[in-house]
PDB file of N, CA and C in Angstrom:
ATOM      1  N   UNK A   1     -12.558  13.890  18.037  1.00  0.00           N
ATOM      2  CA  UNK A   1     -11.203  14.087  18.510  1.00  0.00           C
ATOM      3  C   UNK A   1     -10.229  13.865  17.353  1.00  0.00           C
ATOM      4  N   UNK A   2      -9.102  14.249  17.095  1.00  0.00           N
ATOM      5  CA  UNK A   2      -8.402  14.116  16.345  1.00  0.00           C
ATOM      6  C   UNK A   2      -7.528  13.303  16.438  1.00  0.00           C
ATOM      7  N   UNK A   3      -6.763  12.846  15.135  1.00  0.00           N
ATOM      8  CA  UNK A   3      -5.897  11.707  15.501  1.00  0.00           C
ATOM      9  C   UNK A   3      -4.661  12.175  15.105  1.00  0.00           C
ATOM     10  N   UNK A   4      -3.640  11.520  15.888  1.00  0.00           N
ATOM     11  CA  UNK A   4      -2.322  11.726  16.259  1.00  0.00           C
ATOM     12  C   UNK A   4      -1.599  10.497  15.659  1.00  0.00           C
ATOM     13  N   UNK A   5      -0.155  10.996  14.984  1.00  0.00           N
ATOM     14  CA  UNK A   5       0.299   9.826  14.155  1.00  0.00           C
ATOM     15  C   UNK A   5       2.198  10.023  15.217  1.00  0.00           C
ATOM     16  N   UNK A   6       2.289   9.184  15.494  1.00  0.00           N
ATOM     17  CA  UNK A   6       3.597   8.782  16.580  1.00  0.00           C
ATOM     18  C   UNK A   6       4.539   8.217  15.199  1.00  0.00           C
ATOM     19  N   UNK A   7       5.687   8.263  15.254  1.00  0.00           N
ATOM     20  CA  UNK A   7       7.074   7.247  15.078  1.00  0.00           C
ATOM     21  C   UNK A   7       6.787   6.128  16.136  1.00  0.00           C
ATOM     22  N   UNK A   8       6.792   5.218  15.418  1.00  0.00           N
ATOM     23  CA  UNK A   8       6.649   3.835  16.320  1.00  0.00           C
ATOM     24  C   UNK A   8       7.849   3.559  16.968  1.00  0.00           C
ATOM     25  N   UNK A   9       8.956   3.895  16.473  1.00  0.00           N
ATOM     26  CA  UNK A   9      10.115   3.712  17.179  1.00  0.00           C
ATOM     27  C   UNK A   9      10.998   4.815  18.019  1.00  0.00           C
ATOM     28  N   UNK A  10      10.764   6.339  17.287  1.00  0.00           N
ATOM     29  CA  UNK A  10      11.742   6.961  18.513  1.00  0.00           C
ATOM     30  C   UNK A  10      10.327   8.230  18.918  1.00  0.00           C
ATOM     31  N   UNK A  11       9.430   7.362  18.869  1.00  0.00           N
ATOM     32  CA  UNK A  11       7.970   7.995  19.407  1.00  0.00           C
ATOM     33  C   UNK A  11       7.817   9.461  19.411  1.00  0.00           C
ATOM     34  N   UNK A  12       8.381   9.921  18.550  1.00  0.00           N
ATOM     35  CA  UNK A  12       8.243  11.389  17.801  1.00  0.00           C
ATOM     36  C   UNK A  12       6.855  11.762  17.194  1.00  0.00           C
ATOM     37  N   UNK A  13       6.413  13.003  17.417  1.00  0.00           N
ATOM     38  CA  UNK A  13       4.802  13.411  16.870  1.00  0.00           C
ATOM     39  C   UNK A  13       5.029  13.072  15.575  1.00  0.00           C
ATOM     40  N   UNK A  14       4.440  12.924  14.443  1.00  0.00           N
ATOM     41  CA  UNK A  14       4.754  13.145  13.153  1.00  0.00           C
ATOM     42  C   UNK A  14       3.396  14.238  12.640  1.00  0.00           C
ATOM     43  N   UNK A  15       2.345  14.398  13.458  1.00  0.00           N
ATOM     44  CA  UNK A  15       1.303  14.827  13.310  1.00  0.00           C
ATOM     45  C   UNK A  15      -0.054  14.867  13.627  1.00  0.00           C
ATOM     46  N   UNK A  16      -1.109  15.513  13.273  1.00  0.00           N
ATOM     47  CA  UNK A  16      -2.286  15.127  13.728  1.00  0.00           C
ATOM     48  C   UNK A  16      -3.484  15.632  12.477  1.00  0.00           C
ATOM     49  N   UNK A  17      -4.246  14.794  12.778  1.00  0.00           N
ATOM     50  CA  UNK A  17      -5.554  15.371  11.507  1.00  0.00           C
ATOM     51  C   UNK A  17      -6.918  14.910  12.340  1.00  0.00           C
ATOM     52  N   UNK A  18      -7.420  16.664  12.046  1.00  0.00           N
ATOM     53  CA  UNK A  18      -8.803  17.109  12.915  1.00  0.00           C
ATOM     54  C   UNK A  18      -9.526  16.639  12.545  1.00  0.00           C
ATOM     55  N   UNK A  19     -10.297  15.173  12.199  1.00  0.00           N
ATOM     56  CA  UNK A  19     -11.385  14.788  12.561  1.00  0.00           C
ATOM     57  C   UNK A  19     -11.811  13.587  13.437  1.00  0.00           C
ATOM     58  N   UNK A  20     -12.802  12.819  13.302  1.00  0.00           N
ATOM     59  CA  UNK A  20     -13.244  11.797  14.181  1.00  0.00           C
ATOM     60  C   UNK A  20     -12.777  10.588  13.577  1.00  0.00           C
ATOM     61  N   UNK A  21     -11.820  10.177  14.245  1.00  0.00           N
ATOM     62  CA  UNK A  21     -11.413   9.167  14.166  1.00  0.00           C
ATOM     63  C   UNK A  21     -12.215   7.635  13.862  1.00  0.00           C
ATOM     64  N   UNK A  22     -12.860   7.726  14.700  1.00  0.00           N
ATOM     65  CA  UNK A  22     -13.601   6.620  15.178  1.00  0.00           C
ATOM     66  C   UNK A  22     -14.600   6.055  13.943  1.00  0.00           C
ATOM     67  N   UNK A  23     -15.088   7.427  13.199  1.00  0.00           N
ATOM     68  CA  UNK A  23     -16.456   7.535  11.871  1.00  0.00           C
ATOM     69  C   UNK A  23     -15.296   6.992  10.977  1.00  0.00           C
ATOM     70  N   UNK A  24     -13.847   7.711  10.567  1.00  0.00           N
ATOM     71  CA  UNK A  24     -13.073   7.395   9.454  1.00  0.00           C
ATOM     72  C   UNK A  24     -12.562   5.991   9.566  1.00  0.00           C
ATOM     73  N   UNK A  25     -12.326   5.440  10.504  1.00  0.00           N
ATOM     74  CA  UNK A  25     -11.627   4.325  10.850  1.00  0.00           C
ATOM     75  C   UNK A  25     -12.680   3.070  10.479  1.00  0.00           C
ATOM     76  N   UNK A  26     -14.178   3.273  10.654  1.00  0.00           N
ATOM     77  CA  UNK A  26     -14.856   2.478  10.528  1.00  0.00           C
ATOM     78  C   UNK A  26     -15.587   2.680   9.370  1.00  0.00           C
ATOM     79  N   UNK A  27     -14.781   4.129   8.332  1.00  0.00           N
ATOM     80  CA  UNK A  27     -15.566   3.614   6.845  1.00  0.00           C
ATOM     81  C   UNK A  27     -14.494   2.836   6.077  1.00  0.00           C
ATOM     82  N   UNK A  28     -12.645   2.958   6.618  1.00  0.00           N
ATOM     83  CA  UNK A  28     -12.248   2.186   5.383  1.00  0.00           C
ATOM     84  C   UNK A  28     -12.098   1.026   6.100  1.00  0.00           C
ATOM     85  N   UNK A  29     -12.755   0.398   7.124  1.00  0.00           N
ATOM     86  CA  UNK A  29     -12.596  -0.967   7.425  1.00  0.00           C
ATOM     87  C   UNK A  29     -11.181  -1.811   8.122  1.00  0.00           C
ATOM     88  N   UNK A  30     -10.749  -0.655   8.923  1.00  0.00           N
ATOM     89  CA  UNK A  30      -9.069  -1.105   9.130  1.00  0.00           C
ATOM     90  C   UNK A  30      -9.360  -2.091  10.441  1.00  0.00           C
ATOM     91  N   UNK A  31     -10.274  -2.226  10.709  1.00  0.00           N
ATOM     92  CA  UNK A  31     -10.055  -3.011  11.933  1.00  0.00           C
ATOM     93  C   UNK A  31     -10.411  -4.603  11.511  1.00  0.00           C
ATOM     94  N   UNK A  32     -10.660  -4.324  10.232  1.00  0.00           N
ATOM     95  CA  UNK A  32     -10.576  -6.274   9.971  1.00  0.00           C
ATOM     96  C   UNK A  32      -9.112  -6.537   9.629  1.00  0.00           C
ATOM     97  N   UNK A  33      -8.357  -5.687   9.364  1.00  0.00           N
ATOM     98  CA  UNK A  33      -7.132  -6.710   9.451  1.00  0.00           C
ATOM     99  C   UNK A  33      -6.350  -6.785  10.580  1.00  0.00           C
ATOM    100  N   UNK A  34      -5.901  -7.577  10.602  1.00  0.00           N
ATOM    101  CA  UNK A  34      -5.490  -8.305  11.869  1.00  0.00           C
ATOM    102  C   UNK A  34      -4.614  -7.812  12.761  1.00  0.00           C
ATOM    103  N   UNK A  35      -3.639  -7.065  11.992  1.00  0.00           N
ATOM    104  CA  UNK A  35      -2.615  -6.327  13.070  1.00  0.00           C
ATOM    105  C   UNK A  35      -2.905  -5.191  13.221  1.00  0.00           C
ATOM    106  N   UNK A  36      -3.904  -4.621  13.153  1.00  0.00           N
ATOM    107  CA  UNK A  36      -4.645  -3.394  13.303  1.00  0.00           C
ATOM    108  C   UNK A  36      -3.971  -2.747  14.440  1.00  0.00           C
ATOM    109  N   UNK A  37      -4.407  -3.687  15.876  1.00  0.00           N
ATOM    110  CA  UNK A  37      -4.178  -3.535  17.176  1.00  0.00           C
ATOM    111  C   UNK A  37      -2.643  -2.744  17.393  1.00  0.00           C
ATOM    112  N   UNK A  38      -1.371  -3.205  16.502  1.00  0.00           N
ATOM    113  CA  UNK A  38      -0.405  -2.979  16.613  1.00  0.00           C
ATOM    114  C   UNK A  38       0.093  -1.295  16.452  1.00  0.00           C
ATOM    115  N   UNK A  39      -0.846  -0.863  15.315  1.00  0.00           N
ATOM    116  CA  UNK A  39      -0.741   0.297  14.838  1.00  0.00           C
ATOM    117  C   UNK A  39      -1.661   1.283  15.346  1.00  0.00           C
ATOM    118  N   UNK A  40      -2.598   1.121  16.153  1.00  0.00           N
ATOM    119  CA  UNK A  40      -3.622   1.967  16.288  1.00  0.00           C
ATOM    120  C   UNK A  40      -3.846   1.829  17.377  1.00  0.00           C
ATOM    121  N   UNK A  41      -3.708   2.664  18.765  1.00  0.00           N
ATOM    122  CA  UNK A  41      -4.089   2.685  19.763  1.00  0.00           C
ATOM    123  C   UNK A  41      -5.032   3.759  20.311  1.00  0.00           C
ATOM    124  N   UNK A  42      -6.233   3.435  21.316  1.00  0.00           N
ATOM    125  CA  UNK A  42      -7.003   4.145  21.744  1.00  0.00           C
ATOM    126  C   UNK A  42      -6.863   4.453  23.440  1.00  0.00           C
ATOM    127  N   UNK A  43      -6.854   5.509  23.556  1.00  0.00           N
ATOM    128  CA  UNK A  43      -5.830   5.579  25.432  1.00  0.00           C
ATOM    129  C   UNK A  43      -7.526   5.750  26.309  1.00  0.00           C
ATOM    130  N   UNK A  44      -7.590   6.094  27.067  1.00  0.00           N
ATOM    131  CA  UNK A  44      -8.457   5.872  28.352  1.00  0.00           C
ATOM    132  C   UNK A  44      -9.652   7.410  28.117  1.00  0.00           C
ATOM    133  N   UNK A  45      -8.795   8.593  27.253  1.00  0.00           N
ATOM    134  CA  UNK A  45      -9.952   9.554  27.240  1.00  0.00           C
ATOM    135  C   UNK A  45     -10.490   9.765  25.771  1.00  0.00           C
ATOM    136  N   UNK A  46     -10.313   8.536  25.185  1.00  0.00           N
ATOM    137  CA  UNK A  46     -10.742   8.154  23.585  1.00  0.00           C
ATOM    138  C   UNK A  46      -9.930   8.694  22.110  1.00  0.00           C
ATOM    139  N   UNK A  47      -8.489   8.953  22.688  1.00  0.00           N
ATOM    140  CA  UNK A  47      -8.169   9.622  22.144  1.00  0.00           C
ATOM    141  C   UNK A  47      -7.328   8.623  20.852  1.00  0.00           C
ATOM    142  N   UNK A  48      -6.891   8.730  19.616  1.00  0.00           N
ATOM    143  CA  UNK A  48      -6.597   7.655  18.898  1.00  0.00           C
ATOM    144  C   UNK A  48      -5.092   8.338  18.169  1.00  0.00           C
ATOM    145  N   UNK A  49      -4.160   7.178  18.451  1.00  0.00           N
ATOM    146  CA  UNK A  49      -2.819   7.392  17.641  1.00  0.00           C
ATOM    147  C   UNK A  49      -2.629   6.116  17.322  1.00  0.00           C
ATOM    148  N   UNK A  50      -2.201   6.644  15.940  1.00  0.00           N
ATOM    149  CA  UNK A  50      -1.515   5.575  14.833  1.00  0.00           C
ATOM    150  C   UNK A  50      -0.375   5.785  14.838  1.00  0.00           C
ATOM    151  N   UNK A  51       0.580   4.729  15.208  1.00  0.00           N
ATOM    152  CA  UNK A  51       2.054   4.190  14.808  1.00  0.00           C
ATOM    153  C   UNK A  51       2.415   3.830  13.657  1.00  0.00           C
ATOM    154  N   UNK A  52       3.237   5.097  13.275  1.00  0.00           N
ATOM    155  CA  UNK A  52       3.501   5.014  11.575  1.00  0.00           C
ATOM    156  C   UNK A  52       5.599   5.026  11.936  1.00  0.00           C
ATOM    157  N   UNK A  53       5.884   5.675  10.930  1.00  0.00           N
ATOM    158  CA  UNK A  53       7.597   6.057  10.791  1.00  0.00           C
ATOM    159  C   UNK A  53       7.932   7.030  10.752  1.00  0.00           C
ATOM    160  N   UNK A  54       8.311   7.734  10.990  1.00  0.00           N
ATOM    161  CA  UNK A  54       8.894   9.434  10.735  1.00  0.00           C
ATOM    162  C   UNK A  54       9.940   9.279   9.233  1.00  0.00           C
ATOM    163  N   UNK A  55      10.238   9.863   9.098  1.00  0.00           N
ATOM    164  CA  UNK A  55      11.473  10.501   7.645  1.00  0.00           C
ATOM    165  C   UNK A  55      12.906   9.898   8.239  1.00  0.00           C
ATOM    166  N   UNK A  56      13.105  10.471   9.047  1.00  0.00           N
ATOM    167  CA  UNK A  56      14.544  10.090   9.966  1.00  0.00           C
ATOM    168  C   UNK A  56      14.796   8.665  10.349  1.00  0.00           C
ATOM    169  N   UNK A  57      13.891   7.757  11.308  1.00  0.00           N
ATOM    170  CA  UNK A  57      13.600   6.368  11.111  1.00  0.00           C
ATOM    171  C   UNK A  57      13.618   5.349  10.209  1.00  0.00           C
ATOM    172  N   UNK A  58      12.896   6.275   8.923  1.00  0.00           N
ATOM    173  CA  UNK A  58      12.685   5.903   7.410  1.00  0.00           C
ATOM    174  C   UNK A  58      13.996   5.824   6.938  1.00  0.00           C
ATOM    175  N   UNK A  59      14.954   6.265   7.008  1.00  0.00           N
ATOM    176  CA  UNK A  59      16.108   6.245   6.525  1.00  0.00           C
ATOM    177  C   UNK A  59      17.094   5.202   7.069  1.00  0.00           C
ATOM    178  N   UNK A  60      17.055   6.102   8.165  1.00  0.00           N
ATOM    179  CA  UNK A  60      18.107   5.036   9.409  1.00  0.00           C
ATOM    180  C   UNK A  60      17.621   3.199   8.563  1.00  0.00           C
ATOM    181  N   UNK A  61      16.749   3.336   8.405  1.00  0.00           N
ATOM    182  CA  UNK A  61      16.063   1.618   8.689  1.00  0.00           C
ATOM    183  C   UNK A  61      16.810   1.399   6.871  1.00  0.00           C
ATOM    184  N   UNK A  62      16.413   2.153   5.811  1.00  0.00           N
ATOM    185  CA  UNK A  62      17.407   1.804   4.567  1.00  0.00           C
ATOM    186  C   UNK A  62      18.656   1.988   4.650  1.00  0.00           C
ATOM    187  N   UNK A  63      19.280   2.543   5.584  1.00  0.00           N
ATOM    188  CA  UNK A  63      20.640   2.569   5.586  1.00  0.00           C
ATOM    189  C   UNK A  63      21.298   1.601   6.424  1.00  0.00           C
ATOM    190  N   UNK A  64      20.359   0.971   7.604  1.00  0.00           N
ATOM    191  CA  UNK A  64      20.545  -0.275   8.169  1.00  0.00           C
ATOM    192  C   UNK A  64      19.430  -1.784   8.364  1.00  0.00           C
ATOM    193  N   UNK A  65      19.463  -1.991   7.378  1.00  0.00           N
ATOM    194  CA  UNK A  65      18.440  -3.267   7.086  1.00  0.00           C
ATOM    195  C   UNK A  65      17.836  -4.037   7.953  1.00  0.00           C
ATOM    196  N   UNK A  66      18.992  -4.139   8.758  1.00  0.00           N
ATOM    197  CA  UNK A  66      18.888  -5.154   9.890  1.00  0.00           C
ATOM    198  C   UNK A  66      18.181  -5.072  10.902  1.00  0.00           C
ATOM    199  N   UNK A  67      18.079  -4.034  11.708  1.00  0.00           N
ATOM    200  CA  UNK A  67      16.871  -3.273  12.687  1.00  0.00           C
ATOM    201  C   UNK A  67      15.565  -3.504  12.134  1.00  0.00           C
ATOM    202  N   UNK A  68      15.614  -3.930  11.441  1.00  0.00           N
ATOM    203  CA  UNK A  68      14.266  -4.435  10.629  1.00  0.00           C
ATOM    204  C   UNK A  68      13.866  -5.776  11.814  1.00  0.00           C
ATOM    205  N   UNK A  69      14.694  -6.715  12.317  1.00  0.00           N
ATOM    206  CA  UNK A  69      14.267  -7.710  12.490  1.00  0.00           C
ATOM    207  C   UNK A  69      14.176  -7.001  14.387  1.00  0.00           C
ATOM    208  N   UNK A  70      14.456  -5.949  14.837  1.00  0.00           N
ATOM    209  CA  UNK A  70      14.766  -5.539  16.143  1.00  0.00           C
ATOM    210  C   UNK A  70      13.203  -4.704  16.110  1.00  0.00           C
ATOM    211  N   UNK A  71      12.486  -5.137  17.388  1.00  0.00           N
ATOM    212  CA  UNK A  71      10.800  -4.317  17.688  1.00  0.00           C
ATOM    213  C   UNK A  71      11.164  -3.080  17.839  1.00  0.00           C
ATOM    214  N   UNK A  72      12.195  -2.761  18.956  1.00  0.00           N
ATOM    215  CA  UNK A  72      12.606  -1.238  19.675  1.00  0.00           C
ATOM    216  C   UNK A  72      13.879  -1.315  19.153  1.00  0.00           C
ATOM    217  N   UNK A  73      14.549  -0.451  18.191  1.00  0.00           N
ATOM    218  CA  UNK A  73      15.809  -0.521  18.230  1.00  0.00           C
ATOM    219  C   UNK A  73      16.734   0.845  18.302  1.00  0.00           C
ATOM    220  N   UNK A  74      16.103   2.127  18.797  1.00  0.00           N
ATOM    221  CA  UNK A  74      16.189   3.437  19.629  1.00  0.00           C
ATOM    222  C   UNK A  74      16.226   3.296  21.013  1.00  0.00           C
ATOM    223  N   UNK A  75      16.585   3.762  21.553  1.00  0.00           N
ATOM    224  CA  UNK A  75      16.562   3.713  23.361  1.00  0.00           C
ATOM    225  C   UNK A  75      16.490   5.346  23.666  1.00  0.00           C
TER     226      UNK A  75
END
């Protein structure tokens, strides 16, 4: 299945890349670090998205520093 990369904050696609998640994920070892869980979710029909930033987010967040310390700060 392929994996799907979200904006963690205004939950926008940013993309997807066709292979198996599951084989790549477990050759570079991302699940020993610890906040793994935060960034990488697996939904109920095995399907896997990573919570990354979009371009637009990316900005907003250097042009306002402070939302840095806010989890959700889009509505």
């Amino acid at each position: 299945m392929p994996v799907r990369y979200r904006c963690r904050h205004c939950e926008v696609e940013i993309g997807t890349l066709p292979f198996d998640a599951e084989e790549t994920v477990q050759k570079l070892h991302l699940f020993e670090i610890g906040e793994i869980d935060e960034f990488i979710k697996k939904n109920e029909r095995g399907e896997t998205t990573v919570y990354s930033i979009c371009e637009h987010c990316e900005e907003s967040l250097r042009q306002f520093p402070d939302y840095y310390a806010l989890k959700r700060w889009l509505q």
